[in-house]
Protein backbone atom coordinates (compact mmCIF):
# COMPACT_ATOMS: atom_id res chain seq x y z
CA UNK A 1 -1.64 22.10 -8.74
CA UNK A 2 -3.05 18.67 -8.86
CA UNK A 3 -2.24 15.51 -7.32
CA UNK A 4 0.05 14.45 -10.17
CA UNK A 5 -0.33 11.09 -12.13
CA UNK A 6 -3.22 8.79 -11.09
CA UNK A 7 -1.74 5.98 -8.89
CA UNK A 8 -2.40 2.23 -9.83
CA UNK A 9 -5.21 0.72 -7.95
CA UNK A 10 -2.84 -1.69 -5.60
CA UNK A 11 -0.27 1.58 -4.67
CA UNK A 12 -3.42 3.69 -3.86
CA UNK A 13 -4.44 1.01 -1.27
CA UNK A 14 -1.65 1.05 0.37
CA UNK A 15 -1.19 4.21 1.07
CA UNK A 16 -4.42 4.31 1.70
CA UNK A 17 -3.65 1.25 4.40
CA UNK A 18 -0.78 3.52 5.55
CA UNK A 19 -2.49 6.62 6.19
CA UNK A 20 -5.21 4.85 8.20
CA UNK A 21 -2.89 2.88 10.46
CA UNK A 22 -1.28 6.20 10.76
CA UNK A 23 -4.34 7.73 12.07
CA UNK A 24 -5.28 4.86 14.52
CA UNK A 25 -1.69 4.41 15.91
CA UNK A 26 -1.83 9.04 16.25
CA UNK A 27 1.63 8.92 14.78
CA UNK A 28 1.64 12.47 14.19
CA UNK A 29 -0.37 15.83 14.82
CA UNK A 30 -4.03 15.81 14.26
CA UNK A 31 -3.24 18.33 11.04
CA UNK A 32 -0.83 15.74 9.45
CA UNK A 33 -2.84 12.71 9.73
CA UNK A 34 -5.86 15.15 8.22
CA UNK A 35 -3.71 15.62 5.56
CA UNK A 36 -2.10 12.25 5.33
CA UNK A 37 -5.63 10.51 5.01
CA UNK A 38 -7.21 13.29 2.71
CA UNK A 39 -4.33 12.77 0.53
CA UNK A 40 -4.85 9.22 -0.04
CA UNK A 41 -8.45 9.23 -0.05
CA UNK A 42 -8.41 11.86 -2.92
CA UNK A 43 -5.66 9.05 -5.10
CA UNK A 44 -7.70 6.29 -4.05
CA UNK A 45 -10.98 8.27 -5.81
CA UNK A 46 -8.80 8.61 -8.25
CA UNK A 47 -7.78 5.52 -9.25
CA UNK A 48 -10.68 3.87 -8.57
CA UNK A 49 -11.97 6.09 -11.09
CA UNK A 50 -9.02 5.75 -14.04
CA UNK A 51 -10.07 1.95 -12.73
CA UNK A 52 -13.79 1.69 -13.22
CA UNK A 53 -13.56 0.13 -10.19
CA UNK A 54 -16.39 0.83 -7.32
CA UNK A 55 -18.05 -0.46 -4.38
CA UNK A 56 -15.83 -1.23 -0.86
CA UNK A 57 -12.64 1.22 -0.43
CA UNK A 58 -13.87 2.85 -2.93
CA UNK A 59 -17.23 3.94 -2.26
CA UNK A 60 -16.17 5.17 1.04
CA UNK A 61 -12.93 7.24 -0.38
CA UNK A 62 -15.76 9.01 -2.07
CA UNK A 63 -18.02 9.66 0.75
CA UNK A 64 -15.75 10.23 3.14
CA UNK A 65 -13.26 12.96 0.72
CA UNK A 66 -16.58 15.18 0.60
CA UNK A 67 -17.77 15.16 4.27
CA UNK A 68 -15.99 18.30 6.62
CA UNK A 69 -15.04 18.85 9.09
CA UNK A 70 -13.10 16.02 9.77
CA UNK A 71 -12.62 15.41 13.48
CA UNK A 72 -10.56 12.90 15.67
CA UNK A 73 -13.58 10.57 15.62
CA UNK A 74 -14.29 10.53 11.94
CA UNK A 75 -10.90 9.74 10.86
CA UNK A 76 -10.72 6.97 13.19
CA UNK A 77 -13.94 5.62 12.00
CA UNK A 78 -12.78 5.85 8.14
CA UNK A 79 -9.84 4.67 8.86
CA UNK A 80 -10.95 1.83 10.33
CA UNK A 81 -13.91 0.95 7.77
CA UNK A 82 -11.20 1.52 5.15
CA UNK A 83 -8.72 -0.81 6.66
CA UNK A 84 -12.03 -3.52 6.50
CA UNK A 85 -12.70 -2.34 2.93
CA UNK A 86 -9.20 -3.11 1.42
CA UNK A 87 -9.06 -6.41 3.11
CA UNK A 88 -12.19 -7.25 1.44
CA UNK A 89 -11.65 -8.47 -2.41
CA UNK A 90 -13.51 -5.51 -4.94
CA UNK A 91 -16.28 -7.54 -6.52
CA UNK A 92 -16.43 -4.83 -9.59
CA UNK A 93 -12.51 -5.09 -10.12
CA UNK A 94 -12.33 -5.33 -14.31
């Protein structure tokens, strides 16, 4: 079972943006918001990928998918650096 179709660049931002607000706002259990922020990490990867795409939100889906455990302070962290990142315009966007 994998994570379907790769999402375009622009949806996997914002659910990226989504699961991040998500996390700083603690709309939800600690396990959800895990979830909800490794989920879009992992389609952001992935698009960036299918994209060519890397530096900013990218770069830091991919460092932060491989680090565990991930505690309260960690996701907050991401989350916030990745709400930074997708503000930011990708300098290697084709």
């Amino acid at each position: 079972m994998g994570l379907g179709p790769v999402d375009s660049y622009p949806a996997a931002i914002q659910q990226t943006r989504q699961a991040a607000e998500a996390v700083l706002s603690h709309a939800g259990k600690e396990s959800c918001l895990r979830g909800k922020l490794t989920n879009a990490l992992l389609k952001l990867s992935a698009s960036c990928s299918a994209a060519g795409r890397q530096g900013g939100a990218c770069e830091l889906a991919d460092r932060a998918i491989v680090v565990t455990p991930w505690s309260v302070p960690f996701m907050e962290t991401t989350s916030r650096a990745l709400l930074d990142a997708a503000e930011t315009p990708d300098s290697s966007a084709p």
